[in-house]
N, C-alpha and C. Protein backbone atom coordinates (compact mmCIF):
# COMPACT_ATOMS: atom_id res chain seq x y z
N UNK A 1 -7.44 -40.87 4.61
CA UNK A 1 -6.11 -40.94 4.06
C UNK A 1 -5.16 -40.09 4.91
N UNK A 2 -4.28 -40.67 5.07
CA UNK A 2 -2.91 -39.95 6.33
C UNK A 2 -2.35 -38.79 5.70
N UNK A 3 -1.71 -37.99 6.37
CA UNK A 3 -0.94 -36.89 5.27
C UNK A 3 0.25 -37.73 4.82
N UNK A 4 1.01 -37.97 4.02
CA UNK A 4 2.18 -38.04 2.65
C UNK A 4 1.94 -39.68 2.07
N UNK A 5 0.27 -39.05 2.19
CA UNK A 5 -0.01 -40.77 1.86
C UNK A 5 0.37 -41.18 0.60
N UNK A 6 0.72 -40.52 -0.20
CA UNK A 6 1.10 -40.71 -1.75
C UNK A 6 2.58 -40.49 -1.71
N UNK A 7 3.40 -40.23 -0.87
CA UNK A 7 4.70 -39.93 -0.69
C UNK A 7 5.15 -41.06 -1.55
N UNK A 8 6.11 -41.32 -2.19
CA UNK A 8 7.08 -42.69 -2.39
C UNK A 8 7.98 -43.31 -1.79
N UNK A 9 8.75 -44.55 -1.35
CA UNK A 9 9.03 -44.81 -0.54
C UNK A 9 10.44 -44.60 -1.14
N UNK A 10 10.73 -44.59 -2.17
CA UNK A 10 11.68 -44.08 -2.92
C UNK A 10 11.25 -42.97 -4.13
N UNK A 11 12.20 -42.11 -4.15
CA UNK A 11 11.57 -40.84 -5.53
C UNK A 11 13.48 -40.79 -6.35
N UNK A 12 13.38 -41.60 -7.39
CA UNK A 12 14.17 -41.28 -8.07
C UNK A 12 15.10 -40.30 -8.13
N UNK A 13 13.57 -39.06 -8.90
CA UNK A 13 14.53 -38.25 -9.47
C UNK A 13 15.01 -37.92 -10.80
N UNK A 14 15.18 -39.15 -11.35
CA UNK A 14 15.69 -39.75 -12.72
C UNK A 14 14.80 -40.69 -13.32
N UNK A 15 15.72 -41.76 -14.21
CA UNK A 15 14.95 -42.29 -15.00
C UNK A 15 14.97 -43.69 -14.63
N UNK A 16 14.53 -44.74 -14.61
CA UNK A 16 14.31 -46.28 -14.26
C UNK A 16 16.03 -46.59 -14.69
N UNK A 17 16.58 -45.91 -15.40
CA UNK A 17 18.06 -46.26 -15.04
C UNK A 17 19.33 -46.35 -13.81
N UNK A 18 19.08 -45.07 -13.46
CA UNK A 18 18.98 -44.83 -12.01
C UNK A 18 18.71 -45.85 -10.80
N UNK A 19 18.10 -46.74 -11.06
CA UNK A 19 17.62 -47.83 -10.10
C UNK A 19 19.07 -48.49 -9.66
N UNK A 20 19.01 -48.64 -8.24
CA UNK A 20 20.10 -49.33 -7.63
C UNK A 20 19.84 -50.92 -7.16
N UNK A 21 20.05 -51.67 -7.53
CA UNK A 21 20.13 -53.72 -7.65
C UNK A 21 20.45 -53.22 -6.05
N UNK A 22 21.39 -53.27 -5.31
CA UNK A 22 22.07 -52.92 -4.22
C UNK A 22 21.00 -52.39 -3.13
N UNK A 23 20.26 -51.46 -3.62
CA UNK A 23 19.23 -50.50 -2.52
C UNK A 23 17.93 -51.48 -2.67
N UNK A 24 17.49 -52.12 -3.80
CA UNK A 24 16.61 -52.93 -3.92
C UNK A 24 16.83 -54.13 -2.97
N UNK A 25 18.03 -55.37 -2.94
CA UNK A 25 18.13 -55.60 -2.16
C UNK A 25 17.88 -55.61 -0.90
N UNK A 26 18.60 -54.49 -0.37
CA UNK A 26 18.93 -54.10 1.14
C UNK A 26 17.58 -53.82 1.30
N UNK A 27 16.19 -53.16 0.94
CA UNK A 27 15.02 -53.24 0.67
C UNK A 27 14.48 -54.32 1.05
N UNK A 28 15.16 -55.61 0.86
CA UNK A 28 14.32 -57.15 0.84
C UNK A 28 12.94 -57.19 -0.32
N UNK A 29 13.29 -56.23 -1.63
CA UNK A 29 12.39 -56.50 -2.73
C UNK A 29 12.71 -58.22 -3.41
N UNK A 30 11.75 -58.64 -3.37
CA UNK A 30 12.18 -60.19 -4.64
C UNK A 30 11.17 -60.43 -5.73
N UNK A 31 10.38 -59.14 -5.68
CA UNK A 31 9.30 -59.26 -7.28
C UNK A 31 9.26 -57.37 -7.24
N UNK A 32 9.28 -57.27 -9.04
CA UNK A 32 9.08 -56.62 -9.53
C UNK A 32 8.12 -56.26 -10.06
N UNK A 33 7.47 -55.05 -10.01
CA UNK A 33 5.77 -55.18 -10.52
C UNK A 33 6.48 -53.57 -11.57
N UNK A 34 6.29 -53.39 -12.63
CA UNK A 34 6.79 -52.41 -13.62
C UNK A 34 6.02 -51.45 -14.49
N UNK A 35 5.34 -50.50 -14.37
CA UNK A 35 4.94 -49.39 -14.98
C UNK A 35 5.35 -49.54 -16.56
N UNK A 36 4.30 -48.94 -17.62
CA UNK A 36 5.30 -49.28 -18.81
C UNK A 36 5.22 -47.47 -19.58
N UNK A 37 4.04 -47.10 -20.25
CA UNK A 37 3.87 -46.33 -20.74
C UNK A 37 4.59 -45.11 -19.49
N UNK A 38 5.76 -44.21 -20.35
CA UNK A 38 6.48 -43.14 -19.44
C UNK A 38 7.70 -43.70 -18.49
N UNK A 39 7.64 -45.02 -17.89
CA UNK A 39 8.69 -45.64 -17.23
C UNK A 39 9.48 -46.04 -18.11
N UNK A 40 9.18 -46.98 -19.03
CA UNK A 40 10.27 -48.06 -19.73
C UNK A 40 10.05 -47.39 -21.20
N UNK A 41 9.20 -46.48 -21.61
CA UNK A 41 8.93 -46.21 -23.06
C UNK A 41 7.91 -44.82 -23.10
N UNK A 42 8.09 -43.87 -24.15
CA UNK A 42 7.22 -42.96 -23.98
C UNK A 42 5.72 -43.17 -24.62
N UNK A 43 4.92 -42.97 -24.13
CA UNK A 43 3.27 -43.08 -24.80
C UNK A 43 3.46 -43.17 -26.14
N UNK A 44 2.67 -43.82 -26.61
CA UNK A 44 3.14 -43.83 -28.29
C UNK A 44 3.55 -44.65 -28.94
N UNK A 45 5.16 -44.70 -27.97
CA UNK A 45 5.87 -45.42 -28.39
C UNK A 45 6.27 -47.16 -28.71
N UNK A 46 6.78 -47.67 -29.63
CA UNK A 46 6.66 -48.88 -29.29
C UNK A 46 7.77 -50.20 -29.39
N UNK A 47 9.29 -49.54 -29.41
CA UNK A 47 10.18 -49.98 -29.09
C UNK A 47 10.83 -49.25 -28.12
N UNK A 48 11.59 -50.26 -27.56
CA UNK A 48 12.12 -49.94 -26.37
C UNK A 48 13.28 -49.73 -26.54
N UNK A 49 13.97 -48.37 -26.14
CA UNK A 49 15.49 -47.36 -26.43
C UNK A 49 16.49 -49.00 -25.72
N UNK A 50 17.27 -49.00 -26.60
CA UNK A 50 18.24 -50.14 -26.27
C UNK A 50 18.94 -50.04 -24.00
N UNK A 51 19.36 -48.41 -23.96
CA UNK A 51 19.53 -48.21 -22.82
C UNK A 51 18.60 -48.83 -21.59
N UNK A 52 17.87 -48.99 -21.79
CA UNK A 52 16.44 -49.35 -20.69
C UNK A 52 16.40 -50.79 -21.21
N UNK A 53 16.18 -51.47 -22.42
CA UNK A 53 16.62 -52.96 -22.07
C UNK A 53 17.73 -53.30 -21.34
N UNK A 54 18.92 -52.67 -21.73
CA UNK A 54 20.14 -52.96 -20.81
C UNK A 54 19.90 -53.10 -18.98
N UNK A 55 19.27 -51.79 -19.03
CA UNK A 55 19.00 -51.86 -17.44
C UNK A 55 17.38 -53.02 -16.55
N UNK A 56 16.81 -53.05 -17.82
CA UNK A 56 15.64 -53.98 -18.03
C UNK A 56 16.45 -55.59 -17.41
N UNK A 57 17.57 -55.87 -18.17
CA UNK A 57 18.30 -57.13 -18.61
C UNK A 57 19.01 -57.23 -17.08
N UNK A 58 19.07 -56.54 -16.27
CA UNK A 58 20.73 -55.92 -15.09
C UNK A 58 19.36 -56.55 -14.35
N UNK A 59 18.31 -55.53 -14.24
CA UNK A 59 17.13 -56.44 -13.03
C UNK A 59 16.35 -57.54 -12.79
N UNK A 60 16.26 -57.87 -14.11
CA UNK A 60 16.01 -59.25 -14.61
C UNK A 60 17.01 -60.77 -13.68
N UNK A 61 18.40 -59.72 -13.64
CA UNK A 61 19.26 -61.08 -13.41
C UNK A 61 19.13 -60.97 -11.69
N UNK A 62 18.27 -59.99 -11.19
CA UNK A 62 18.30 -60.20 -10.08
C UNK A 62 16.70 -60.85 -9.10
N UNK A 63 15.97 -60.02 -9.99
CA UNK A 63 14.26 -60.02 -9.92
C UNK A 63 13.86 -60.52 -10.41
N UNK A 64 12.47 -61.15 -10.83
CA UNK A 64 11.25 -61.08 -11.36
C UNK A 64 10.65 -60.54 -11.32
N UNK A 65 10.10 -60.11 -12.46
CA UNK A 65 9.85 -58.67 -12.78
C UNK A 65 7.98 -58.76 -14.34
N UNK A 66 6.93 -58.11 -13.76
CA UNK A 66 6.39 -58.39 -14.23
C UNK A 66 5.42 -57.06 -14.84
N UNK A 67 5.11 -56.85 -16.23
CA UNK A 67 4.73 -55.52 -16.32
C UNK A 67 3.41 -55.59 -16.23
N UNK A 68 2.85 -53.96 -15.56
CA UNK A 68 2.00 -53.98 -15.64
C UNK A 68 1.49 -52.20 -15.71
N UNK A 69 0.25 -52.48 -17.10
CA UNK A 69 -0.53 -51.64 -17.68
C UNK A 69 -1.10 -50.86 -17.54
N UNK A 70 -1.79 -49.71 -17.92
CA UNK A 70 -3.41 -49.28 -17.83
C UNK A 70 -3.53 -49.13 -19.15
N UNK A 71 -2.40 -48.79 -20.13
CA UNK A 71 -2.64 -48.84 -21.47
C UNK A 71 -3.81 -50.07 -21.80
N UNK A 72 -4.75 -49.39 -22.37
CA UNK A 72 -5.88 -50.74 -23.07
C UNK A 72 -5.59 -51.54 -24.31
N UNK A 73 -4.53 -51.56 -24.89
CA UNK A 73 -3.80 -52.20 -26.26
C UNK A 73 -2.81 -53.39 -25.84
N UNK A 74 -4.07 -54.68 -26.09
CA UNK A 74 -3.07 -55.62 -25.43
C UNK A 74 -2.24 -55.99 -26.42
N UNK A 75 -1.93 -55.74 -27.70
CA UNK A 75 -1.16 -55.94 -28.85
C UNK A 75 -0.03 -55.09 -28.24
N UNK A 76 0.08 -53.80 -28.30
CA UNK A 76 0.72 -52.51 -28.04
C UNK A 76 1.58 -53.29 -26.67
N UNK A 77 0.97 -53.73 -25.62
CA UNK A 77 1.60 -53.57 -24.31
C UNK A 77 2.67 -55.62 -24.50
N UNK A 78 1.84 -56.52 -25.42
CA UNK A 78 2.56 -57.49 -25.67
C UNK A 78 3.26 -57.14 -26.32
N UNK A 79 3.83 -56.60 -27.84
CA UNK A 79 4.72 -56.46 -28.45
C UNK A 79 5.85 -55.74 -27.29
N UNK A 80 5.11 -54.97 -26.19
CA UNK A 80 6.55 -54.05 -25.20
C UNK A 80 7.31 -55.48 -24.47
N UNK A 81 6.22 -56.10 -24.25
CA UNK A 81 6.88 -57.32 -23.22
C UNK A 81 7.77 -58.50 -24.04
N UNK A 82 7.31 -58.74 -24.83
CA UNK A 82 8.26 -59.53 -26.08
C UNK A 82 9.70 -58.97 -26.29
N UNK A 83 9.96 -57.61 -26.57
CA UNK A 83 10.89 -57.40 -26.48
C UNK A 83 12.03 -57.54 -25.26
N UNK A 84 11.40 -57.55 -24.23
CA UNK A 84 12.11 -57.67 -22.38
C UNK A 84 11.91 -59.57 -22.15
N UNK A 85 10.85 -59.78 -22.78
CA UNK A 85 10.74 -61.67 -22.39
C UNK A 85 10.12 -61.42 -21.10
N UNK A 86 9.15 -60.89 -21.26
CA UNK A 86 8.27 -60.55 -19.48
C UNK A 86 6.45 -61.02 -19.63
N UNK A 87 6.62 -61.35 -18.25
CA UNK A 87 4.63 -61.53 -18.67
C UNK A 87 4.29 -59.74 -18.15
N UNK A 88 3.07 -60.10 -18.88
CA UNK A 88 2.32 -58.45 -18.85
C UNK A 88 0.82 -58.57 -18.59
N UNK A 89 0.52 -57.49 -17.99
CA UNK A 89 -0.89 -57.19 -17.62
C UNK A 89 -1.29 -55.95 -18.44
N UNK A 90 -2.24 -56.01 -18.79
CA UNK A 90 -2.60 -54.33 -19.98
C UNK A 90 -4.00 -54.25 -19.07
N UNK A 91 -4.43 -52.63 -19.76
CA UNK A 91 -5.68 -52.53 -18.84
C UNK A 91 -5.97 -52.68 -17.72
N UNK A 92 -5.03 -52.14 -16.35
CA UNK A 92 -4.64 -52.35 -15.14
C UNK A 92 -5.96 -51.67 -14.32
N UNK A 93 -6.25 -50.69 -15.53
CA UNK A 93 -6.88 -49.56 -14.11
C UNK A 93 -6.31 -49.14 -12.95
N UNK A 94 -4.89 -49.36 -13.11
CA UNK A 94 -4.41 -48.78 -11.60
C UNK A 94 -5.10 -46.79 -11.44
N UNK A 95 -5.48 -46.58 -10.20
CA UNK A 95 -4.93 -46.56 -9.07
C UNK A 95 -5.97 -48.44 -8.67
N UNK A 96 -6.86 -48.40 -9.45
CA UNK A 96 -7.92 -49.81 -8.90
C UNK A 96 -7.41 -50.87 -8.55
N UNK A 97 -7.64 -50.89 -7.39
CA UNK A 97 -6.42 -52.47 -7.27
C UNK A 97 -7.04 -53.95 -7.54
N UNK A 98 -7.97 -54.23 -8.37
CA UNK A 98 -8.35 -55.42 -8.23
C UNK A 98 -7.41 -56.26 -9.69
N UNK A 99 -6.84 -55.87 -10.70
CA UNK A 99 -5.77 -56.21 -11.40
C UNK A 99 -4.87 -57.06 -10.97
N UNK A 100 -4.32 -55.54 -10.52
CA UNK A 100 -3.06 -55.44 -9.65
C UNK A 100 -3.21 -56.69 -7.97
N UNK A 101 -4.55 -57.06 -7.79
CA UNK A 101 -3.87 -57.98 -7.01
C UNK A 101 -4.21 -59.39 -7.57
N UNK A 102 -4.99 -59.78 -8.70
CA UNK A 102 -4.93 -60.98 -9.59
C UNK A 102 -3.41 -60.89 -9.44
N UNK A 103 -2.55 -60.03 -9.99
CA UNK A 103 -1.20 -60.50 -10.53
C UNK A 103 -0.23 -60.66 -8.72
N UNK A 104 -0.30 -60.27 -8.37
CA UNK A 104 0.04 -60.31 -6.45
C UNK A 104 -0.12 -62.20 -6.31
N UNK A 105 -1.41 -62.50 -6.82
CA UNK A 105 -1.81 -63.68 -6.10
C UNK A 105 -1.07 -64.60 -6.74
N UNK A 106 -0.62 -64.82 -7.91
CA UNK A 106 0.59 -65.06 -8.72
C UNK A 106 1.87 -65.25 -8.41
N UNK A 107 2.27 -64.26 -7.52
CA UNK A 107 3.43 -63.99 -7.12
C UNK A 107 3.52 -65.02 -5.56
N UNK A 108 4.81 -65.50 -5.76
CA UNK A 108 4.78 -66.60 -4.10
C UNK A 108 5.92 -65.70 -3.20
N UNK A 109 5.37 -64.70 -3.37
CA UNK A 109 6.09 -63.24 -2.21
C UNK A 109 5.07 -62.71 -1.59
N UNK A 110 5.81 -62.48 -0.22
CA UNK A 110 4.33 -61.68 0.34
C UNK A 110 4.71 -59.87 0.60
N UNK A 111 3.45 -59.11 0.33
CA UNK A 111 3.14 -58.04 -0.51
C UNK A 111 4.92 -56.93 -0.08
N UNK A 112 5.02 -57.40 1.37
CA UNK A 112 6.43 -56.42 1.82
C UNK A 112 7.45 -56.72 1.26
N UNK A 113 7.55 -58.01 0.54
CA UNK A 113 8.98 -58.53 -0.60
C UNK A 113 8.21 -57.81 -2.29
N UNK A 114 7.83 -57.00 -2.42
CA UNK A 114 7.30 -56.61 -3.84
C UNK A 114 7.36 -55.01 -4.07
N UNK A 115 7.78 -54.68 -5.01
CA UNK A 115 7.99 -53.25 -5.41
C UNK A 115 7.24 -52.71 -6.47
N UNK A 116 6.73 -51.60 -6.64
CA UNK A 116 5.98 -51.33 -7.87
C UNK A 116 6.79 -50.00 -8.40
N UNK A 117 7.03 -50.35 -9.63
CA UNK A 117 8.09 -48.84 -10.10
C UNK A 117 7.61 -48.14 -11.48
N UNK A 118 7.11 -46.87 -11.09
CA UNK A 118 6.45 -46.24 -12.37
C UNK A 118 6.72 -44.54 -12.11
N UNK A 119 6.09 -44.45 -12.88
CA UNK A 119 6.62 -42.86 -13.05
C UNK A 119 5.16 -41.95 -12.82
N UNK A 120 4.64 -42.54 -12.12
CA UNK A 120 2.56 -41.78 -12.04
C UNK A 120 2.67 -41.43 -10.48
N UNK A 121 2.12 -40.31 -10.09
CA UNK A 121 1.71 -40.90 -8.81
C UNK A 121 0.35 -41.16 -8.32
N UNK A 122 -0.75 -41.14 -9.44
CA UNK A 122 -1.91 -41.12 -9.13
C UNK A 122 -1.91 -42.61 -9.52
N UNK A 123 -1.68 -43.37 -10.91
CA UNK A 123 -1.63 -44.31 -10.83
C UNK A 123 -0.74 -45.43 -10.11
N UNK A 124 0.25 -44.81 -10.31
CA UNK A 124 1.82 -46.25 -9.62
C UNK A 124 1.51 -46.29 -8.33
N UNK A 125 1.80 -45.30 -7.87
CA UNK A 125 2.07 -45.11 -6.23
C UNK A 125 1.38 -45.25 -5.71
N UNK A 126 -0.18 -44.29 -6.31
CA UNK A 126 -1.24 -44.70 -5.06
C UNK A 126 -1.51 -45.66 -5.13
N UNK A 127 -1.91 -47.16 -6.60
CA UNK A 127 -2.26 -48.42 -6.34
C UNK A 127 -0.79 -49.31 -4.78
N UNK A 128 0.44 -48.45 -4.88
CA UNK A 128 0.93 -49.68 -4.44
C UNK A 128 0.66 -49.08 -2.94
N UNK A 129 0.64 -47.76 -2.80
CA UNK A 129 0.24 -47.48 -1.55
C UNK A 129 -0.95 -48.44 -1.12
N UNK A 130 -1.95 -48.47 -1.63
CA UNK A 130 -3.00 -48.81 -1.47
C UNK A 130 -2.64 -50.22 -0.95
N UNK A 131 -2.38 -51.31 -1.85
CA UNK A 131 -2.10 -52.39 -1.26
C UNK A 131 -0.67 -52.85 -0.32
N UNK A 132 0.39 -51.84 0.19
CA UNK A 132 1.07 -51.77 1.13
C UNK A 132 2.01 -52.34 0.25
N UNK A 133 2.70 -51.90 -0.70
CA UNK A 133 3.83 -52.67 -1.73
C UNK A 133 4.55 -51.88 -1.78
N UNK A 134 5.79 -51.89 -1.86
CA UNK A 134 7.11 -50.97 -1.93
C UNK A 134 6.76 -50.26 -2.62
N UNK A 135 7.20 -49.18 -2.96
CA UNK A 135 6.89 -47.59 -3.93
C UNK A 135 8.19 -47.16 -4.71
N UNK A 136 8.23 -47.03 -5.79
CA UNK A 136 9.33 -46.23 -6.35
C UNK A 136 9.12 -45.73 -7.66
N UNK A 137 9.19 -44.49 -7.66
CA UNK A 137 8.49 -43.26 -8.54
C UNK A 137 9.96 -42.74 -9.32
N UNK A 138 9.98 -43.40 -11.03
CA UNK A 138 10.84 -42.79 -11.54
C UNK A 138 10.51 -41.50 -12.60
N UNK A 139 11.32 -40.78 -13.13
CA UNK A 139 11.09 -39.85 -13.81
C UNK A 139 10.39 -40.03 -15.59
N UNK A 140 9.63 -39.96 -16.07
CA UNK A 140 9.31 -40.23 -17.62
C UNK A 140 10.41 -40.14 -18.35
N UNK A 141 10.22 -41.25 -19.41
CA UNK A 141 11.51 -41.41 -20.28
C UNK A 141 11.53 -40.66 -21.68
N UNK A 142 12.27 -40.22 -22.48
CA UNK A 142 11.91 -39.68 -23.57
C UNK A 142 12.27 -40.75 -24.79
N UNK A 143 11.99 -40.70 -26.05
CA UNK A 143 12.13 -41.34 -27.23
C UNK A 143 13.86 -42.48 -27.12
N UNK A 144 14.57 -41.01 -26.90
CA UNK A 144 16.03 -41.36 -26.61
C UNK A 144 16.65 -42.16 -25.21
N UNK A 145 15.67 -42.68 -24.72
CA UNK A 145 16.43 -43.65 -23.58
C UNK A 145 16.61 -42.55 -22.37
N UNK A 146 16.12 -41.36 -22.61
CA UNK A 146 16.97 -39.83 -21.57
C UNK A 146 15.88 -39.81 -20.59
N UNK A 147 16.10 -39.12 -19.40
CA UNK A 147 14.90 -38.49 -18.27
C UNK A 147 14.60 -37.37 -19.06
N UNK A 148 12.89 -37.40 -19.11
CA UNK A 148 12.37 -36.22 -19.64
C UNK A 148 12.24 -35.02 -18.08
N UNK A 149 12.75 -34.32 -18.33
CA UNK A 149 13.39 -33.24 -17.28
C UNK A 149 11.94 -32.19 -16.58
N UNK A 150 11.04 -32.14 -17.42
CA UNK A 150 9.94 -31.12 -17.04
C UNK A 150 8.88 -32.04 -17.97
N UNK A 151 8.60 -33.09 -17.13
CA UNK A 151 7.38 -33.47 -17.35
C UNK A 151 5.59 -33.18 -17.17
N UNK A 152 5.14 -32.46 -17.92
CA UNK A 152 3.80 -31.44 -17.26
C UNK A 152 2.84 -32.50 -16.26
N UNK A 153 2.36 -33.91 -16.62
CA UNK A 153 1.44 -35.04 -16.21
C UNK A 153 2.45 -34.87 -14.83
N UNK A 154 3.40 -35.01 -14.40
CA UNK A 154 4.17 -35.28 -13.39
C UNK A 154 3.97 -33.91 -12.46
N UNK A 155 4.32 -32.76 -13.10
CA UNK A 155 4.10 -31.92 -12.28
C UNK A 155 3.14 -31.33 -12.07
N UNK A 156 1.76 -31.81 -12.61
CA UNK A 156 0.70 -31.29 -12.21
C UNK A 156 -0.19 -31.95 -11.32
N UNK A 157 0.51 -33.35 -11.31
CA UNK A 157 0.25 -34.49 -9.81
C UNK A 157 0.80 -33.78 -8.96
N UNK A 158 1.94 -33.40 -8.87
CA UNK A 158 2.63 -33.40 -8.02
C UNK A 158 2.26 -31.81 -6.97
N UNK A 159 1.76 -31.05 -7.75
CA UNK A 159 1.41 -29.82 -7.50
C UNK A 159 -0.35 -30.24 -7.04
N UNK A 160 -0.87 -30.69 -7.42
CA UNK A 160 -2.30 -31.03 -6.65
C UNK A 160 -2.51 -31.96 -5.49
N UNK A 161 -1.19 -33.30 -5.71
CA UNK A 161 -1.35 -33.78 -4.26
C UNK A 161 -0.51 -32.74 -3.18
N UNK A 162 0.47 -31.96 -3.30
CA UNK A 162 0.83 -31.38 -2.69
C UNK A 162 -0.07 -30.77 -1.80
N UNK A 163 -0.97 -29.70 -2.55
CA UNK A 163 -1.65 -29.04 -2.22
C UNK A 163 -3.11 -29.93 -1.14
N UNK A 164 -3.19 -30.96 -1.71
CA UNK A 164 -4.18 -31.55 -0.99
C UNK A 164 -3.69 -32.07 0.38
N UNK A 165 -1.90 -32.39 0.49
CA UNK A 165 -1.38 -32.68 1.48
C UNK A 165 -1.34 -33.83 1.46
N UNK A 166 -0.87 -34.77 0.70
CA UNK A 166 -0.54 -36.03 0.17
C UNK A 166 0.80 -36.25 -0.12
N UNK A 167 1.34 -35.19 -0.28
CA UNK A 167 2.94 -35.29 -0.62
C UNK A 167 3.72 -34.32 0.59
């Protein structure tokens, strides 16, 4: 593994609101591959803060956009996708990429037109690292549609790949 092999090719910062249609573009992204649990909704949770459909609805009119899981509750992860009108994958096993490229083979883009956007970096990033797919690492969302600001799961990735020299 290279050193900033887990780097993102984009790092937010913020929250999946934050996302720029414009930078995606200029990117040459034309499929969306979407993180759910912490990106679009907090663990637990099981409606989606009206704010993040809005911005859900903004990428939609530009992408295709398809979610995908490690949550094992395919009830839990369909009721998330029902609400957005999206197909979904549950039980991803990401960082494992053999899921994640069932749903690739699906897609009539090839892997450098595809983005994967989640808020993990052990799971999001390294699966898309892994299979050479755009990267973009947003911040965990809270109940309220908000960036959760001091996320511990986030910073204790972030502090061990560091240290390993991955970031």
């Amino acid at each position: 593994m290279s050193k900033k092999f887990l780097q993102p090719d984009i790092n937010i910062n913020d929250s999946i609101k934050s996302i720029s249609i414009e930078v995606l573009k200029k990117k040459n992204i034309k499929f969306i591959l979407l993180d759910v649990d912490g990106t679009l909704i907090p663990r637990g949770e099981l409606n989606i803060h009206q704010s993040i459909k809005s911005k859900i609805i903004k990428l939609k009119n530009h992408f295709p956009i398809h979610l995908i899981s490690n949550n094992p509750s395919r009830s839990r992860i369909e009721y998330i996708s029902t609400q957005l009108n999206l197909d979904f994958t549950f039980r991803a096993h990401k960082p494992f990429i053999n899921k994640t490229i069932e749903v690739i083979k699906h897609i009539s883009q090839p892997k450098s037109n595809i983005a994967i956007i989640g808020d993990r970096y052990y799971s999001d990033i390294f699966v898309g690292k892994r299979l050479k797919i755009f990267t973009i690492l947003v911040r965990p969302i809270d109940k309220n549609g908000e960036t959760c600001k001091n996320n511990i799961t986030q910073i204790i990735e972030k502090l061990i790949f560091k240290l390993l020299g991955l970031l």
